[in-house]
N, C-alpha and C. Protein backbone atom coordinates (compact mmCIF):
# COMPACT_ATOMS: atom_id res chain seq x y z
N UNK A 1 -11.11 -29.41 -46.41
CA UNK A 1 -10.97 -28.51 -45.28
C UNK A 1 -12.32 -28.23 -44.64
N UNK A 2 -13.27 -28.17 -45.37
CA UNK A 2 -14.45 -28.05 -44.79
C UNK A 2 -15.25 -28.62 -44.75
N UNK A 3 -15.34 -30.03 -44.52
CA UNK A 3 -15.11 -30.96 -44.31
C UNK A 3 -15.03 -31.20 -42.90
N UNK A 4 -14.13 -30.70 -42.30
CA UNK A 4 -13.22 -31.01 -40.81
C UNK A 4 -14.33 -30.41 -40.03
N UNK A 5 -14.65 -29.13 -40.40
CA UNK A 5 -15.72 -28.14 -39.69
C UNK A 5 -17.17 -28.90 -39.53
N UNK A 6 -17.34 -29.71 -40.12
CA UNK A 6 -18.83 -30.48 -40.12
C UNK A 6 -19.10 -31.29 -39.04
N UNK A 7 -17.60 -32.00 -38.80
CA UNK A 7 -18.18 -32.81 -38.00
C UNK A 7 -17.94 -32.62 -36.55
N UNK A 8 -18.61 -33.32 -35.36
CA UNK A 8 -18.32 -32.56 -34.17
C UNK A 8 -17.65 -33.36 -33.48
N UNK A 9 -17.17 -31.72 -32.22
CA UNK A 9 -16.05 -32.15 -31.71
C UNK A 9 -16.24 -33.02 -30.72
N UNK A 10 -15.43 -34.02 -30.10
CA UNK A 10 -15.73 -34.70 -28.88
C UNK A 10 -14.97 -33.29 -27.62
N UNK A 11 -15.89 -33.63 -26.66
CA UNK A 11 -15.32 -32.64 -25.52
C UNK A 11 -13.99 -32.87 -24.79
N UNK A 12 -13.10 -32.03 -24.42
CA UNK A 12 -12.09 -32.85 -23.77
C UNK A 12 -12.41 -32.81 -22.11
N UNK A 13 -11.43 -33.87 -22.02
CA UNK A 13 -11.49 -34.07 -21.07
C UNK A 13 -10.46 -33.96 -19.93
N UNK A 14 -10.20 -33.09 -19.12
CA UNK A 14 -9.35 -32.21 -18.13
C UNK A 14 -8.92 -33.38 -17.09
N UNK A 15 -7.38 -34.18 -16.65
CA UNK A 15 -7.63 -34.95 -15.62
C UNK A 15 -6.65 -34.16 -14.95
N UNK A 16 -6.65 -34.33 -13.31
CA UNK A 16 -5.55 -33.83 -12.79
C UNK A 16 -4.41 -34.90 -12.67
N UNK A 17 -3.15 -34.39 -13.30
CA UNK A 17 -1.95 -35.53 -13.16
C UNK A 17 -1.29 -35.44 -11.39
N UNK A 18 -0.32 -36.39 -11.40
CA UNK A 18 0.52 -36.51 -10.42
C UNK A 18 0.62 -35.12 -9.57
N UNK A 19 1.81 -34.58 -11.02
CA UNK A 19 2.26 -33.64 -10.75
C UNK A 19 1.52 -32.48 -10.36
N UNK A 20 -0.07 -32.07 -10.79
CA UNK A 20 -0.56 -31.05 -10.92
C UNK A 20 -0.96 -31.56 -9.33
N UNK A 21 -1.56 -32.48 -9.00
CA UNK A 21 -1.93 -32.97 -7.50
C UNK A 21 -0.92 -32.61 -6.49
N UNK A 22 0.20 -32.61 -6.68
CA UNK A 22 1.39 -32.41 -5.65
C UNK A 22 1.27 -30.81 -5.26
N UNK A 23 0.90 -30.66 -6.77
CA UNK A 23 1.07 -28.98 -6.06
C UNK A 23 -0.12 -28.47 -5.69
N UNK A 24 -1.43 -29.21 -5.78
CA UNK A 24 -2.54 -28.76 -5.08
C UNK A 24 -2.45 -28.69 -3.82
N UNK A 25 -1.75 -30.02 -3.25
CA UNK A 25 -1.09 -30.47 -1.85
C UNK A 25 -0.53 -29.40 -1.10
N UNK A 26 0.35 -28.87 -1.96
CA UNK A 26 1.34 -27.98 -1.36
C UNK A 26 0.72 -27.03 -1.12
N UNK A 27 -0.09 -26.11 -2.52
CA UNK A 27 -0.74 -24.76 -2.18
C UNK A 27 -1.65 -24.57 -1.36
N UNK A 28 -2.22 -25.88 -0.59
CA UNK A 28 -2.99 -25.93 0.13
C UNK A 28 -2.23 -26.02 1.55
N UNK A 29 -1.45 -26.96 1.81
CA UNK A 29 -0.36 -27.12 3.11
C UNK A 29 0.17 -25.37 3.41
N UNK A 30 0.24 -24.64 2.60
CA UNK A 30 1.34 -23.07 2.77
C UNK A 30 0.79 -22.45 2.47
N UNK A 31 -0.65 -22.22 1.78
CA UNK A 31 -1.14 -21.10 1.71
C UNK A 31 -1.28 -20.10 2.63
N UNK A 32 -1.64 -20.89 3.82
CA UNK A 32 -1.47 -19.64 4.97
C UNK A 32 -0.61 -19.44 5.64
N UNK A 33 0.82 -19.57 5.35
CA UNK A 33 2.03 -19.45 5.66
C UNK A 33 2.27 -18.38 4.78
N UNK A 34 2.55 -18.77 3.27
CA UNK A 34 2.50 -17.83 2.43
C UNK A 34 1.81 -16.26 2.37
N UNK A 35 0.52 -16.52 2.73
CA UNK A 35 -0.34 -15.37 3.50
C UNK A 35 -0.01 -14.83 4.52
N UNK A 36 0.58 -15.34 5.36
CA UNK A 36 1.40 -14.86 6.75
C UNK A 36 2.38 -13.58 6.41
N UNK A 37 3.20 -14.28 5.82
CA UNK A 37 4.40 -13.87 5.15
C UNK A 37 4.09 -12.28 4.36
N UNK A 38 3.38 -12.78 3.40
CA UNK A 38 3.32 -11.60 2.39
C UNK A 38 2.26 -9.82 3.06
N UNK A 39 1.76 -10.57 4.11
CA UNK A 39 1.09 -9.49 5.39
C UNK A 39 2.20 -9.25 5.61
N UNK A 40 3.29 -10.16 6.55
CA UNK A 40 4.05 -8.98 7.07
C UNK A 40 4.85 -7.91 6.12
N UNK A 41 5.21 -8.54 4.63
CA UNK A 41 5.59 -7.59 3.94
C UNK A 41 5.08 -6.41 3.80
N UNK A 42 4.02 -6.73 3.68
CA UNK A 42 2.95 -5.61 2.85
C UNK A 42 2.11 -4.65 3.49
N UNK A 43 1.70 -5.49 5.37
CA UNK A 43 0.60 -4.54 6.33
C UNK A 43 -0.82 -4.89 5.28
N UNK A 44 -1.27 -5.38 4.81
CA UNK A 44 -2.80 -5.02 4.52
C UNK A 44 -2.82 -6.75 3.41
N UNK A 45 -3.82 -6.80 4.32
CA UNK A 45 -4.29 -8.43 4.32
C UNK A 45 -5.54 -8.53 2.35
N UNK A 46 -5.77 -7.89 2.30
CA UNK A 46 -6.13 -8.12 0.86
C UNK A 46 -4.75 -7.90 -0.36
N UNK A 47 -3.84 -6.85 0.14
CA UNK A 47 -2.65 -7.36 -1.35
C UNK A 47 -1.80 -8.24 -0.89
N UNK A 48 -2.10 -8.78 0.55
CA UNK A 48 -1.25 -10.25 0.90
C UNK A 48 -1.69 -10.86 0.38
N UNK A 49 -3.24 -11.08 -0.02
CA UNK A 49 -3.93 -11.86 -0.85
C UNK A 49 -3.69 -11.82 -2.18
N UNK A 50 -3.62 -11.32 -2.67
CA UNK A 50 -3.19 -10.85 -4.28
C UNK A 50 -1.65 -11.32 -4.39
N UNK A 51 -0.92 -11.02 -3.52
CA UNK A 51 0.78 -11.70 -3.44
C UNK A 51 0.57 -13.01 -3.43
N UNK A 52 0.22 -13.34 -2.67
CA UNK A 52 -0.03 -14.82 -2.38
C UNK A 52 -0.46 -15.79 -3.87
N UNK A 53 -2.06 -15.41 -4.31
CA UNK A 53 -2.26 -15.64 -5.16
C UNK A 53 -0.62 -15.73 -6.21
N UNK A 54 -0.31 -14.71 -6.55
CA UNK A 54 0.25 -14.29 -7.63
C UNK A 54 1.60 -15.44 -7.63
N UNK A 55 2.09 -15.62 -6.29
CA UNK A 55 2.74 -16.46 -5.86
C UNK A 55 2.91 -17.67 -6.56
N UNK A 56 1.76 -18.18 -5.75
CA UNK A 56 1.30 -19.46 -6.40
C UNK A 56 1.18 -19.74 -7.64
N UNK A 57 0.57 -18.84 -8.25
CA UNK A 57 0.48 -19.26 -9.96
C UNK A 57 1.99 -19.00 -10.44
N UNK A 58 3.07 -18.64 -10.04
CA UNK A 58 3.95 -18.31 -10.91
C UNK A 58 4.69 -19.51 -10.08
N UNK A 59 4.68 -20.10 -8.62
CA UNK A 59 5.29 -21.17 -8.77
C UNK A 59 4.77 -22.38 -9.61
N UNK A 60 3.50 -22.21 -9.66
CA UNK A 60 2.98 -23.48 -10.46
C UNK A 60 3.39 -23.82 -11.93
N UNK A 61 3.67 -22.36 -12.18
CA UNK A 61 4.20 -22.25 -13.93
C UNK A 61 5.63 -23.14 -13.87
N UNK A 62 6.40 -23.17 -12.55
CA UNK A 62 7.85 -23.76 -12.83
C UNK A 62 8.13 -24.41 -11.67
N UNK A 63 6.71 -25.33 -11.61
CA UNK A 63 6.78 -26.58 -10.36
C UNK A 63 7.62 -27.68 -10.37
N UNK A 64 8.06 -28.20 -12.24
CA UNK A 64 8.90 -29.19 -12.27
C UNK A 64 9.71 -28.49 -12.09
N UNK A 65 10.63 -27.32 -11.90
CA UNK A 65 11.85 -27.34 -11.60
C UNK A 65 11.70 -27.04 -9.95
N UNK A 66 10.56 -26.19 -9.65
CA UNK A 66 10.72 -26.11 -8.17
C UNK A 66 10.61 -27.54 -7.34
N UNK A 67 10.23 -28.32 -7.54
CA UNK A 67 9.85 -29.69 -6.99
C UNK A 67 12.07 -30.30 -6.72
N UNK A 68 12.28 -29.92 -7.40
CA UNK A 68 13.91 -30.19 -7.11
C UNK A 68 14.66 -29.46 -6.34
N UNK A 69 14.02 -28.84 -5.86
CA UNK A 69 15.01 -27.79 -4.93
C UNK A 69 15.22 -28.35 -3.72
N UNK A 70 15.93 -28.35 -2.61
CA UNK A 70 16.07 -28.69 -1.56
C UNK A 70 15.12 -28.57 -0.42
N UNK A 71 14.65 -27.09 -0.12
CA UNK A 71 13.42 -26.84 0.63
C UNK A 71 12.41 -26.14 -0.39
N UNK A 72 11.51 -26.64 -0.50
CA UNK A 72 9.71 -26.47 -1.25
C UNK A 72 9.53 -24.95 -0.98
N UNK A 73 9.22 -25.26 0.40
CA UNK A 73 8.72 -24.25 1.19
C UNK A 73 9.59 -22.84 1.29
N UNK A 74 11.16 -22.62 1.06
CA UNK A 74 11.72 -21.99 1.28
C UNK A 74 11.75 -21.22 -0.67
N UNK A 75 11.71 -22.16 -1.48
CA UNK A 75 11.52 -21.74 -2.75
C UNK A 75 10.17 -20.77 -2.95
N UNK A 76 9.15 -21.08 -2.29
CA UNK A 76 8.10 -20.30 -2.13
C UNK A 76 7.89 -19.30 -1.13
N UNK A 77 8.63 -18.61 -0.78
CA UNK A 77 8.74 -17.94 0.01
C UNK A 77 9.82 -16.54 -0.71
N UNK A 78 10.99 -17.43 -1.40
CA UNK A 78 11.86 -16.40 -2.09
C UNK A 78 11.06 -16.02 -3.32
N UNK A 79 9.67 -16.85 -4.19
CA UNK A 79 9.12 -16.72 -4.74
C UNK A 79 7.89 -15.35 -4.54
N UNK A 80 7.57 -15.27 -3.46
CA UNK A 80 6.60 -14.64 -2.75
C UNK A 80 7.74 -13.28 -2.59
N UNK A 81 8.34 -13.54 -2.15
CA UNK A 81 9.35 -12.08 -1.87
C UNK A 81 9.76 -11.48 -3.41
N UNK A 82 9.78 -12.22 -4.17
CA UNK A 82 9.79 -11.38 -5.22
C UNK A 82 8.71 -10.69 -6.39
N UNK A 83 7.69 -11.17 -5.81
CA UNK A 83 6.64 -10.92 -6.40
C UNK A 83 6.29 -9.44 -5.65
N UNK A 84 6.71 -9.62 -4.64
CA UNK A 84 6.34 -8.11 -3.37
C UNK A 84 7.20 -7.17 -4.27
N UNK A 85 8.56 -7.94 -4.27
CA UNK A 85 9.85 -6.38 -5.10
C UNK A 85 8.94 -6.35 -6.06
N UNK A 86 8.62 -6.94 -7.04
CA UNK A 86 7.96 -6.66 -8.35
C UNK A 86 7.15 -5.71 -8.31
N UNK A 87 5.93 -5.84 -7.04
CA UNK A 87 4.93 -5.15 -7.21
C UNK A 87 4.98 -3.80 -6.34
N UNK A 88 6.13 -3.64 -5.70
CA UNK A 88 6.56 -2.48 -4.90
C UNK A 88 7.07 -1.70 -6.04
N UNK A 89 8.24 -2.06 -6.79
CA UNK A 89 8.72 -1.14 -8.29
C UNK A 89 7.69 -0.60 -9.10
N UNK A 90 6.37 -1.35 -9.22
CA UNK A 90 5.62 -0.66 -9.81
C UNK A 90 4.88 0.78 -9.14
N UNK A 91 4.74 1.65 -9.99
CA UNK A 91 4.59 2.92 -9.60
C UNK A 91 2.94 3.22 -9.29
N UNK A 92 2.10 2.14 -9.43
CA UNK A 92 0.67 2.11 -8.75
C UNK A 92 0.80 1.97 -7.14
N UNK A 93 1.47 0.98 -6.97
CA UNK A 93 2.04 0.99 -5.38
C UNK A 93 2.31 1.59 -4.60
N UNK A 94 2.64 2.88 -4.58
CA UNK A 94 3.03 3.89 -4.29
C UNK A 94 1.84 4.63 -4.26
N UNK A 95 0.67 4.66 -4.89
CA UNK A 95 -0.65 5.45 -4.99
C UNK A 95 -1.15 5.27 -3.72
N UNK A 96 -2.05 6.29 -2.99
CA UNK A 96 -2.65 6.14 -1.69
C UNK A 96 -3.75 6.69 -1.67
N UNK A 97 -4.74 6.29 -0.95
CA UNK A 97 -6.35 7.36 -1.13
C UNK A 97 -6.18 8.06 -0.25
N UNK A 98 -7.12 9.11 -0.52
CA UNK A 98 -7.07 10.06 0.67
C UNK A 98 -8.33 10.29 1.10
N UNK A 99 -8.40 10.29 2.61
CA UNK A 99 -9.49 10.50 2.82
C UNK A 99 -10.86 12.02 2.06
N UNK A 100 -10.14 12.77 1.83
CA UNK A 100 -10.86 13.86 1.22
C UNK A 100 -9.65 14.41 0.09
N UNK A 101 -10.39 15.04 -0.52
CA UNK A 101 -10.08 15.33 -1.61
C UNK A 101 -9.90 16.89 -1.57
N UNK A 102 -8.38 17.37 -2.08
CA UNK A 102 -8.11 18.76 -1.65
C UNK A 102 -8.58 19.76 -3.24
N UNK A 103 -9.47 20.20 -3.07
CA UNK A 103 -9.97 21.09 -3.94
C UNK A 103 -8.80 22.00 -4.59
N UNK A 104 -8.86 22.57 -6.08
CA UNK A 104 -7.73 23.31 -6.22
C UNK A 104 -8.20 24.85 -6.04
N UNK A 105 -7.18 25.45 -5.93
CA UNK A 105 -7.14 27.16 -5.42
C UNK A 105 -8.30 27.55 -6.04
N UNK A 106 -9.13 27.20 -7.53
CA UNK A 106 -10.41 28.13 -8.04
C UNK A 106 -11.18 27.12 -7.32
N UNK A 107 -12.00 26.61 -6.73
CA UNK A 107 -13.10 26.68 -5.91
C UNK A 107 -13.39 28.04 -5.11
N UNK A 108 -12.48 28.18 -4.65
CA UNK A 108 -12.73 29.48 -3.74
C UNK A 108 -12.71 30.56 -4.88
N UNK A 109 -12.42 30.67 -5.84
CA UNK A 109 -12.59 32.16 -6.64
C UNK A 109 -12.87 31.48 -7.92
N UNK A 110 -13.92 31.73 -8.30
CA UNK A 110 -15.02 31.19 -9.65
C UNK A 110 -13.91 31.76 -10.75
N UNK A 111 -13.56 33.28 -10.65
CA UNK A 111 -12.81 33.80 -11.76
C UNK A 111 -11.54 33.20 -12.71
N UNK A 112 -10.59 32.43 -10.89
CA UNK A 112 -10.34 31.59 -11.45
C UNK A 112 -10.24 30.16 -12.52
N UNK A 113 -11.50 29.74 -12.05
CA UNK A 113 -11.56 28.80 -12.71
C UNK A 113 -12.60 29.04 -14.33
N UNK A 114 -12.66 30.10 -14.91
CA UNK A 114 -13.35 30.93 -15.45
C UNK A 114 -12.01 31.30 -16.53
N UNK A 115 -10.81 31.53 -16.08
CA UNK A 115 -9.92 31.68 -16.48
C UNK A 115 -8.92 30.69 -17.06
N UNK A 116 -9.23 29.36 -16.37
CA UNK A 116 -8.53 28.60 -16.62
C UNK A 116 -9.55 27.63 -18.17
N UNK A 117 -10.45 27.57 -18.41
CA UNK A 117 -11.74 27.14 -19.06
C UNK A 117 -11.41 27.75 -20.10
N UNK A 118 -11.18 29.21 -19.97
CA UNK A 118 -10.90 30.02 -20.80
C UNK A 118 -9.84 29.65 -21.80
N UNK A 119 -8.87 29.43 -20.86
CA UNK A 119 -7.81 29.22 -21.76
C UNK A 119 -7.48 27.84 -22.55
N UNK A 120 -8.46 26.73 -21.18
CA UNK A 120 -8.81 25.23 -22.40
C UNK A 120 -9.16 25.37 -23.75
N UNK A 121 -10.51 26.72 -23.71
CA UNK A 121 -11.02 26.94 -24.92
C UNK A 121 -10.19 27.31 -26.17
N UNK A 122 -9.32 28.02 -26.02
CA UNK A 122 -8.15 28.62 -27.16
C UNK A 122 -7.27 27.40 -27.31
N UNK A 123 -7.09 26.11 -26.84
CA UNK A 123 -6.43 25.12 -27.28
C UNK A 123 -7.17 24.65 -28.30
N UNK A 124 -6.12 24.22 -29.64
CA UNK A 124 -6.92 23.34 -30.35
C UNK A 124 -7.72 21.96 -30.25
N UNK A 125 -9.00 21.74 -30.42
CA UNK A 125 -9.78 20.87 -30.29
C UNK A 125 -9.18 19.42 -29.86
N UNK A 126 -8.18 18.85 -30.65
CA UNK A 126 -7.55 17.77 -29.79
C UNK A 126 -7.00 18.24 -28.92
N UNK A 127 -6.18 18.81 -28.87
CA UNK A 127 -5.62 19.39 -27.53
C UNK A 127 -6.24 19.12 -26.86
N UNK A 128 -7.16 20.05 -26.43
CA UNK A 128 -8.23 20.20 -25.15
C UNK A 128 -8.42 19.09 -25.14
N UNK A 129 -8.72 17.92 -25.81
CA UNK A 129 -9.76 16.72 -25.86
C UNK A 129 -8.62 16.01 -24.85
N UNK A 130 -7.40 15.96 -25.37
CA UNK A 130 -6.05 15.09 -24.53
C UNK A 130 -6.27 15.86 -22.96
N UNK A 131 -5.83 17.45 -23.03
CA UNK A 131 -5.74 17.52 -21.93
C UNK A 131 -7.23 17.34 -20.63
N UNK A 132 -8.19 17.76 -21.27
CA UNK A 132 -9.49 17.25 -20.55
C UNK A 132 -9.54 15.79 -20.17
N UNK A 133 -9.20 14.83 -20.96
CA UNK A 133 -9.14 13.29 -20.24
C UNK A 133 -8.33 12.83 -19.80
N UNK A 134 -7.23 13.77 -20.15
CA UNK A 134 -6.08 13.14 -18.97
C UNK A 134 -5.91 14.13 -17.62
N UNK A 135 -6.23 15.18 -17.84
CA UNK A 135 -6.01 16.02 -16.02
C UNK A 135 -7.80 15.71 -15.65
N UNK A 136 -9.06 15.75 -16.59
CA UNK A 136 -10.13 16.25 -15.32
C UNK A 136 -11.04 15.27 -15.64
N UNK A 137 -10.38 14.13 -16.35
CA UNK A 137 -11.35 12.80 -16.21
C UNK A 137 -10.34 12.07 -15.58
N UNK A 138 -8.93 12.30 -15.87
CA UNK A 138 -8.18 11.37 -14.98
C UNK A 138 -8.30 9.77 -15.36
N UNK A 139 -8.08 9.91 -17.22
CA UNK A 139 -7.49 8.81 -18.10
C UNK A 139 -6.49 8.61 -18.08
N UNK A 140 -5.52 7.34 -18.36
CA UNK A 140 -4.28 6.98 -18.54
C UNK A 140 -3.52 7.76 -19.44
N UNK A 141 -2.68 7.24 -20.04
CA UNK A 141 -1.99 7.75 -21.59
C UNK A 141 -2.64 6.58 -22.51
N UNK A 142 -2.65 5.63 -22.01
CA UNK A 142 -3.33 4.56 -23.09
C UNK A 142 -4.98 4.47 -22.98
N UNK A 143 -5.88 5.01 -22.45
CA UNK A 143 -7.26 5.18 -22.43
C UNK A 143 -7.16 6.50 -23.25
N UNK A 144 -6.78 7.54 -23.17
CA UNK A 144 -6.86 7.95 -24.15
C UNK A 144 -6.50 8.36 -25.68
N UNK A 145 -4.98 7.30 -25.97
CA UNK A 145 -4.77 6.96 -27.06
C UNK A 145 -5.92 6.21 -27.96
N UNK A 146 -6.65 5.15 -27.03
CA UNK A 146 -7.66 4.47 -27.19
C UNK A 146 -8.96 5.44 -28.34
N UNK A 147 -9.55 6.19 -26.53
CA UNK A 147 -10.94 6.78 -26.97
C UNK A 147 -10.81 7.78 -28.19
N UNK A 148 -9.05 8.35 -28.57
CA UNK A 148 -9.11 9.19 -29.33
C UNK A 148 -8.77 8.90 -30.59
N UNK A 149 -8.35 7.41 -30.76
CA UNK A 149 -7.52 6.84 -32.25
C UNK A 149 -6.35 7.32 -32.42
N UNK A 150 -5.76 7.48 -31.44
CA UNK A 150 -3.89 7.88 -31.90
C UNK A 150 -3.43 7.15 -31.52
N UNK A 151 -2.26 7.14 -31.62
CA UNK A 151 -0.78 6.68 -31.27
C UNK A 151 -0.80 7.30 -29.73
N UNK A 152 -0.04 6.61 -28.53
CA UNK A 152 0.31 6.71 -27.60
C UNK A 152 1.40 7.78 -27.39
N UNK A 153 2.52 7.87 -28.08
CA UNK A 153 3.30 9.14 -28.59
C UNK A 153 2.49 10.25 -28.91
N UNK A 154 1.84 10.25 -29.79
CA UNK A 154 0.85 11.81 -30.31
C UNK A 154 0.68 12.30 -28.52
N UNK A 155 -0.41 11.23 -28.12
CA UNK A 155 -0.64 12.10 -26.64
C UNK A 155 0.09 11.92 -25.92
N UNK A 156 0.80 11.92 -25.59
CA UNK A 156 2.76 12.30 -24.96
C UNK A 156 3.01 13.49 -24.98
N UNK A 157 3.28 13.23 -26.21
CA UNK A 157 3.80 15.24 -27.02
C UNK A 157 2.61 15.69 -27.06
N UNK A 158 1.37 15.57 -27.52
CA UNK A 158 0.28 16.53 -27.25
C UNK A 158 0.37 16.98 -25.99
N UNK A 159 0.02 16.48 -24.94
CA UNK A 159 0.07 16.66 -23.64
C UNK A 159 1.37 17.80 -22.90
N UNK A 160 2.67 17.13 -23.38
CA UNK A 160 3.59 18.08 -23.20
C UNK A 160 3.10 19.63 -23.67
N UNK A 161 2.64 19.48 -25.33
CA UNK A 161 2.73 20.98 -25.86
C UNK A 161 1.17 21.67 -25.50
N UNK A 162 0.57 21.09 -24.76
CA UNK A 162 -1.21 21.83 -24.75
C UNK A 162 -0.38 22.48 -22.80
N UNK A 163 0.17 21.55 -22.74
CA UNK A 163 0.60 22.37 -20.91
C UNK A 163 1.20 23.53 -20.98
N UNK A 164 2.50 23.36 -22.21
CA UNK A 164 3.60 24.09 -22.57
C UNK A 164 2.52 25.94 -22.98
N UNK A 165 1.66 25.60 -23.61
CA UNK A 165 0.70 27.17 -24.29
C UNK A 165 -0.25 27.16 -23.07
N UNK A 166 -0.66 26.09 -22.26
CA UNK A 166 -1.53 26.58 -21.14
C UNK A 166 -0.37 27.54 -19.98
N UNK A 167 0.96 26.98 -20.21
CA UNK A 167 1.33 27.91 -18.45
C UNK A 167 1.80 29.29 -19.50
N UNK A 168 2.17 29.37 -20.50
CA UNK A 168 2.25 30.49 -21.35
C UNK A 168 0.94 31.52 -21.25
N UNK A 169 0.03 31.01 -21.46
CA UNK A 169 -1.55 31.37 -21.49
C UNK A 169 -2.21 32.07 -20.52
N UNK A 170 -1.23 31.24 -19.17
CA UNK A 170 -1.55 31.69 -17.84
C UNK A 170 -0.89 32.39 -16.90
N UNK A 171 0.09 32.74 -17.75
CA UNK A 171 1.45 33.06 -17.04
C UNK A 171 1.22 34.15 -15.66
N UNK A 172 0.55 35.19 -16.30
CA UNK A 172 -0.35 35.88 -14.89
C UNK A 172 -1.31 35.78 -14.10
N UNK A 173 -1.35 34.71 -14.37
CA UNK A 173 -2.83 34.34 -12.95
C UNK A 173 -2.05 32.88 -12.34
N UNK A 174 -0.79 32.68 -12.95
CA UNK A 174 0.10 31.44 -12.30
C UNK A 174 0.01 31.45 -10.35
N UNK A 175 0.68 32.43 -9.80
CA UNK A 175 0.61 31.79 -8.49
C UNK A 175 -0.87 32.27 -8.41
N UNK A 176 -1.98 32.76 -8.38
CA UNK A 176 -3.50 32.53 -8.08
C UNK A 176 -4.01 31.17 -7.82
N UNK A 177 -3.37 30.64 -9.38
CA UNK A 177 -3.97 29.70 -9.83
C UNK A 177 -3.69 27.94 -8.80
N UNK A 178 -2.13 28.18 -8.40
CA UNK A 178 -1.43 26.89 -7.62
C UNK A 178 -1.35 27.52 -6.46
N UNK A 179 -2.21 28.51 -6.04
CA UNK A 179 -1.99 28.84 -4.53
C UNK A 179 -2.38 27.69 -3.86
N UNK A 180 -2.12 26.99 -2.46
CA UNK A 180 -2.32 25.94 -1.88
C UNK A 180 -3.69 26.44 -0.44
């Protein structure tokens, strides 16, 4: 067995076949058709780009069967349209920037936010640690399963029960606190 490890490897060597050529052909003939297309879906010419892309590689994954279809071009297109549903269902898609950023009700009253600190502090140490990276660093659920060594569940239910003793905690400075 070790043995095998001694001796060296020859490099391989990558050729492009038939098949892989046909579809260079193609992705090159429709790319900007395809790009056409996935703009008008979408309005904004960089995640037409990203559709597009995404397109392509997932027709390429199932070119021998797409190569049998009747129209090429029309297979890549229902291909492209579903990559849009795909990426519309996802719930990042839906995210939007905003030009400015709306401060919450304690900027304007220090006490507030004096109060709210306050009451981070009386959470137990993980606690706080979950709820600090997930509301005011604005971590995932899985970045901070990560940075903290748990289970993805723990900070689920952590999260649920550190909110659950914070609006308890706060119960009288509540509308102060979400005034708009």
């Amino acid at each position: 067995m070790l043995e095998l490890l001694d001796h060296p490897v020859a490099p391989i060597r990558v050729t492009i076949g038939p098949v892989r050529a046909d579809f260079a052909g193609f992705a090159h003939d429709t790319r900007a058709r395809l790009h056409s297309t996935a703009f008008q879906l979408c309005r904004d010419w960089h995640l037409a780009q990203d559709l597009t892309q995404t397109a392509l590689a997932k027709l390429f994954l199932s070119w021998e069967r797409a190569v049998d279809s009747d129209n090429l071009v029309a297979y890549a297109q229902k291909v492209l349209l579903r990559v849009y549903l795909d990426h519309r269902r996802r719930r990042s898609s839906t995210e939007s920037l905003t030009g400015q950023l709306r401060e919450p009700a304690y900027s304007i009253s220090p006490e507030l936010r004096i109060t709210l600190l306050d009451a981070l502090s009386r959470l137990p140490v993980r606690d706080r640690a979950i709820v600090m990276l997930r509301y005011f660093a604005d971590h995932s659920v899985e970045q901070v399963a990560q940075e903290l060594d748990v289970p993805i569940t723990v900070v689920k239910s952590q999260t649920r029960r550190s909110l659950i003793k914070l609006r308890h905690m706060l119960l009288t400075e509540r509308p102060a606190l979400f005034a708009a």
